[in-house]
Protein backbone atom coordinates (compact mmCIF):
# COMPACT_ATOMS: atom_id res chain seq x y z
CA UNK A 1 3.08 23.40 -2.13
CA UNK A 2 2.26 20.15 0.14
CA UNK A 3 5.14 17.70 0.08
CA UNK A 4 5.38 14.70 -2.01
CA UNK A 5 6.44 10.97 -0.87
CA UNK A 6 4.61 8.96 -3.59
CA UNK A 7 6.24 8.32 -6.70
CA UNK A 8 4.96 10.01 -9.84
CA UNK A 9 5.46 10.44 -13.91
CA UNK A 10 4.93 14.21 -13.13
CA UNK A 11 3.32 17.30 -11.95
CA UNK A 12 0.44 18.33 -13.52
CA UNK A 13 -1.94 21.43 -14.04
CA UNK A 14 -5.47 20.31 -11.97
CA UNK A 15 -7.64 21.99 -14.37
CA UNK A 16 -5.70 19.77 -16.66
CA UNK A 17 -7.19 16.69 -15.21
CA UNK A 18 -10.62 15.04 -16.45
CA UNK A 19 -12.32 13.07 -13.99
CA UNK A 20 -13.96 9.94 -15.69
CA UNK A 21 -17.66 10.85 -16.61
CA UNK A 22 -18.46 7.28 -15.32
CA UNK A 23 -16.49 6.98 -11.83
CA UNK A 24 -19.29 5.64 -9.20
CA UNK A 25 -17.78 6.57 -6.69
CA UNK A 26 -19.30 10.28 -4.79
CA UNK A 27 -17.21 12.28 -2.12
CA UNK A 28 -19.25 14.02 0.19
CA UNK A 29 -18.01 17.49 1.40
CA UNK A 30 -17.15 16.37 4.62
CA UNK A 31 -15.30 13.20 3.44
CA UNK A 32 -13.48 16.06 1.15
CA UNK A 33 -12.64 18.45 4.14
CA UNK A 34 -10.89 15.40 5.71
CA UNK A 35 -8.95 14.39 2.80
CA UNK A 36 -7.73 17.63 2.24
CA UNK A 37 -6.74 17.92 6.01
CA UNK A 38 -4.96 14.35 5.52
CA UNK A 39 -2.97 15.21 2.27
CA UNK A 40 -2.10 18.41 3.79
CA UNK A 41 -0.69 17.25 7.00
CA UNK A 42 0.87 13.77 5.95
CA UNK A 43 1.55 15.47 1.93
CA UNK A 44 0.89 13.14 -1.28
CA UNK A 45 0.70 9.35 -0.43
CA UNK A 46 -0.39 8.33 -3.51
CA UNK A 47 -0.63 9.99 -6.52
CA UNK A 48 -3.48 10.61 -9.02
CA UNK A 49 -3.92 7.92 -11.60
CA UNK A 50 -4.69 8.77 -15.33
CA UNK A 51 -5.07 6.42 -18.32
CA UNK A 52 -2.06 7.14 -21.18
CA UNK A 53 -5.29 6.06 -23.23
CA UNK A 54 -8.32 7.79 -22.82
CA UNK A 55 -6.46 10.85 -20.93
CA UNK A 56 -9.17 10.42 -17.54
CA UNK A 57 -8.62 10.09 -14.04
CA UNK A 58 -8.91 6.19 -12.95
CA UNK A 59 -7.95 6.20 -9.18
CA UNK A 60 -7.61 9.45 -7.26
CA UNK A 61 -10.81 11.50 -7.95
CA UNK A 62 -11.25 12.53 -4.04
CA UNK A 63 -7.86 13.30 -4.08
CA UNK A 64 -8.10 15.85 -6.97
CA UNK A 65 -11.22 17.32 -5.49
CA UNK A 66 -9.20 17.11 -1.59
CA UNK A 67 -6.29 19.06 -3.73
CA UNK A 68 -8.70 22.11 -5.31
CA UNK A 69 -10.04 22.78 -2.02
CA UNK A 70 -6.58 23.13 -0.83
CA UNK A 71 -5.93 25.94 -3.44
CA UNK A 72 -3.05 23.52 -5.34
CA UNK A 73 -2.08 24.39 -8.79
CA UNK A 74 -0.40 21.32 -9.40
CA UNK A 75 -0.51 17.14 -8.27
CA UNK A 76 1.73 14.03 -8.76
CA UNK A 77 0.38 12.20 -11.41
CA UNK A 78 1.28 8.81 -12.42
CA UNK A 79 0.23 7.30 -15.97
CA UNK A 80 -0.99 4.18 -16.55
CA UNK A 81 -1.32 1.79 -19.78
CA UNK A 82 -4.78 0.76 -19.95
CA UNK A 83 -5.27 -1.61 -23.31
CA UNK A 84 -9.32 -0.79 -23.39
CA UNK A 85 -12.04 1.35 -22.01
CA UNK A 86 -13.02 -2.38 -19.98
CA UNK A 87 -9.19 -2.48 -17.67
CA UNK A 88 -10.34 0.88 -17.05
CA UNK A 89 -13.66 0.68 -15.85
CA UNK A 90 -12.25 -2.61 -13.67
CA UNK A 91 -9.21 -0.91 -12.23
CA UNK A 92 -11.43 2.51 -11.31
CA UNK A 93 -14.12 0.01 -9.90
CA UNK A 94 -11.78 -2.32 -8.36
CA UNK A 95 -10.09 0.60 -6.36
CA UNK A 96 -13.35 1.73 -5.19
CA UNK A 97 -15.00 -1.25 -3.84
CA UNK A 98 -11.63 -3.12 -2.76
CA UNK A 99 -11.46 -0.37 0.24
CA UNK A 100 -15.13 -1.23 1.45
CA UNK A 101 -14.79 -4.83 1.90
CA UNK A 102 -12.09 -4.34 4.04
CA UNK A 103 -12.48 -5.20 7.64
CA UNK A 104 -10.76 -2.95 10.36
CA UNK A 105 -9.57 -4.79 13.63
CA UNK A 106 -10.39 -2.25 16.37
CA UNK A 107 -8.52 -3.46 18.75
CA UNK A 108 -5.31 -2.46 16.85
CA UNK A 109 -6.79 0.62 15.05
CA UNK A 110 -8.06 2.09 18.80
CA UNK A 111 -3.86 1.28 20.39
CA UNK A 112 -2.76 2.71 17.58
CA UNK A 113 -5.53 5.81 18.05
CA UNK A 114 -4.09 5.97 21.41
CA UNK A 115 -0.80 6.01 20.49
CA UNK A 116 -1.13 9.06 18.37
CA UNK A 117 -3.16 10.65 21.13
CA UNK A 118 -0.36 10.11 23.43
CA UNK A 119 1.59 11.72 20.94
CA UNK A 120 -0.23 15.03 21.17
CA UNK A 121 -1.06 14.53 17.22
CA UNK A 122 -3.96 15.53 15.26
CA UNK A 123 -6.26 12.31 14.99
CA UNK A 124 -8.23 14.43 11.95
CA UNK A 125 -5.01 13.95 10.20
CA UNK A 126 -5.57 9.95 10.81
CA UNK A 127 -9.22 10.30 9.32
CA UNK A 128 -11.09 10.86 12.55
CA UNK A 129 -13.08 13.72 14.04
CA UNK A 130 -15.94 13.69 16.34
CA UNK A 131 -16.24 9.76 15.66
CA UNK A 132 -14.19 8.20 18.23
CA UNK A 133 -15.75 9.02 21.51
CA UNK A 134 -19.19 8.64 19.44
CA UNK A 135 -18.80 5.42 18.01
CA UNK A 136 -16.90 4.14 21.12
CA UNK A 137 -13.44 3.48 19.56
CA UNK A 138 -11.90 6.05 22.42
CA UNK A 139 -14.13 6.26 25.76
CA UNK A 140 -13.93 9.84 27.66
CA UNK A 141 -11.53 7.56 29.94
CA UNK A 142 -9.03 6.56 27.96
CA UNK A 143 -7.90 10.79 27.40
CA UNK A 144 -6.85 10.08 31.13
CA UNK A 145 -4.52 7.32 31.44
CA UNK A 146 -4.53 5.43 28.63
CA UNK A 147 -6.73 2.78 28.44
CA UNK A 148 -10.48 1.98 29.05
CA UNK A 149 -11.90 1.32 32.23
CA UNK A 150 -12.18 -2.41 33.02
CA UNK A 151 -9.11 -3.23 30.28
CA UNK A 152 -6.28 -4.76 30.86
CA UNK A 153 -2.77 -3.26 29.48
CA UNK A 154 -2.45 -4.74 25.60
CA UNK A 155 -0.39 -7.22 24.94
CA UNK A 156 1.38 -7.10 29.05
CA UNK A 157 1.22 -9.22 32.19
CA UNK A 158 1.11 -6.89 34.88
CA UNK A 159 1.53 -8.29 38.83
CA UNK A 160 1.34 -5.38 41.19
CA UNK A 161 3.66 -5.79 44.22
CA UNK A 162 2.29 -2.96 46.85
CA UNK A 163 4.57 -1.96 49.65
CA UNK A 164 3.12 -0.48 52.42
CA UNK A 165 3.60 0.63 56.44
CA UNK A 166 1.69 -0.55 59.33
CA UNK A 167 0.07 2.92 58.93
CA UNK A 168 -0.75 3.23 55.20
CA UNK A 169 -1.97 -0.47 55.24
CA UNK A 170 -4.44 0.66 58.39
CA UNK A 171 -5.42 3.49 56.34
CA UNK A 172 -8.83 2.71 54.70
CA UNK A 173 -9.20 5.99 52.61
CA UNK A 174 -5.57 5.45 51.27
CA UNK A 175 -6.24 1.34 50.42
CA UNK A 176 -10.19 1.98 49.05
CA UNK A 177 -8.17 4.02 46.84
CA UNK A 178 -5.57 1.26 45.70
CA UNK A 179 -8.23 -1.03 45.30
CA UNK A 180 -10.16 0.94 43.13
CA UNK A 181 -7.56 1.26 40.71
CA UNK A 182 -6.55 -2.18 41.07
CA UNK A 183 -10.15 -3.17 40.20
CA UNK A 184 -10.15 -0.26 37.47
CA UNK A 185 -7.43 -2.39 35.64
CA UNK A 186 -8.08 -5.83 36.52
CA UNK A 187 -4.59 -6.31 37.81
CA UNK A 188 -3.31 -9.10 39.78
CA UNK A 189 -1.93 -7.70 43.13
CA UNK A 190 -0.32 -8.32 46.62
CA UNK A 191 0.30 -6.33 49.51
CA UNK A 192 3.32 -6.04 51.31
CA UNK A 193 4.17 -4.62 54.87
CA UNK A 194 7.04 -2.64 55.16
């Protein structure tokens, strides 16, 4: 069984659960795949929602779907008063289209992509496969060192004080190569003789 975080009214059967006949909102297999992969390596975030008064599913029909291809028996469920069939229809509707008209800074979502890279962790598990090298959030780069060619380091100053000898400073192979990476990452510099 995959772990639970969320809070819940209770554990219930799957084939218990009725999806409402008039949720908009489709879940193609791939989307599915992923959401299975997410609930089974971060558990339940959020349970499934179902109306005390017409007995459907309101919020949470990927995740039921997610949880059957994941062979579970059983998912939180939390109940919810609903007065009429119209709170329904606006909560399931509501929960659908609130998520698209969000807007996702990419600065912060590609650090924090890196982060988890850095990490060593599974960025499927964040909601990404193939995507991020495709769509440009992670250059081929960045798996490297870190960062994107041409970027500076987020969010940090950095003055590079180089200390070389007579003979490294003379060396033109050795300071080509300094001053490509300098270049690389846009950072201010001196040089210093030893």
């Amino acid at each position: 069984m995959i772990e639970i975080y969320c809070s819940y009214s209770e554990l219930v059967e799957i084939d218990k659960l009725v999806p409402h006949p008039k949720n908009a909102n489709t879940h193609p297999d791939n989307q599915l795949e992923l959401l299975a992969k997410i609930i089974r390596v971060n558990g339940w975030r959020n349970p499934i929602v179902v109306s005390k008064r017409s007995g459907y599913v309101i919020k949470g029909h990927g995740r039921l779907e997610a949880a059957k291809l994941l062979g579970e028996n059983k998912v939180p469920v939390e109940y919810q008063e609903y007065q009429n069939e119209a709170e329904e229809y606006r909560d399931m509707i509501a929960d659908n289209r609130i998520q698209e008209l969000s807007e996702m800074d990419s600065g912060i979502e590609r650090e924090l992509l890196m982060e988890l890279r850095a990490m060593d962790e599974d960025l499927e598990a964040a909601g990404f496969r193939g995507e991020l090298e495709n769509e440009g959030i992670i250059e081929e780069d960045d798996e490297e060192d870190g960062f994107a060619e041409g970027e500076q380091f987020p969010g940090m100053q950095v003055r590079l004080e180089i200390t070389l000898t007579e003979d490294q400073f003379n060396d033109s192979e050795l300071k080509k190569e300094l001053d490509d990476l300098i270049d690389k990452y846009k950072l201010d510099h001196k040089y210093r003789m030893a």
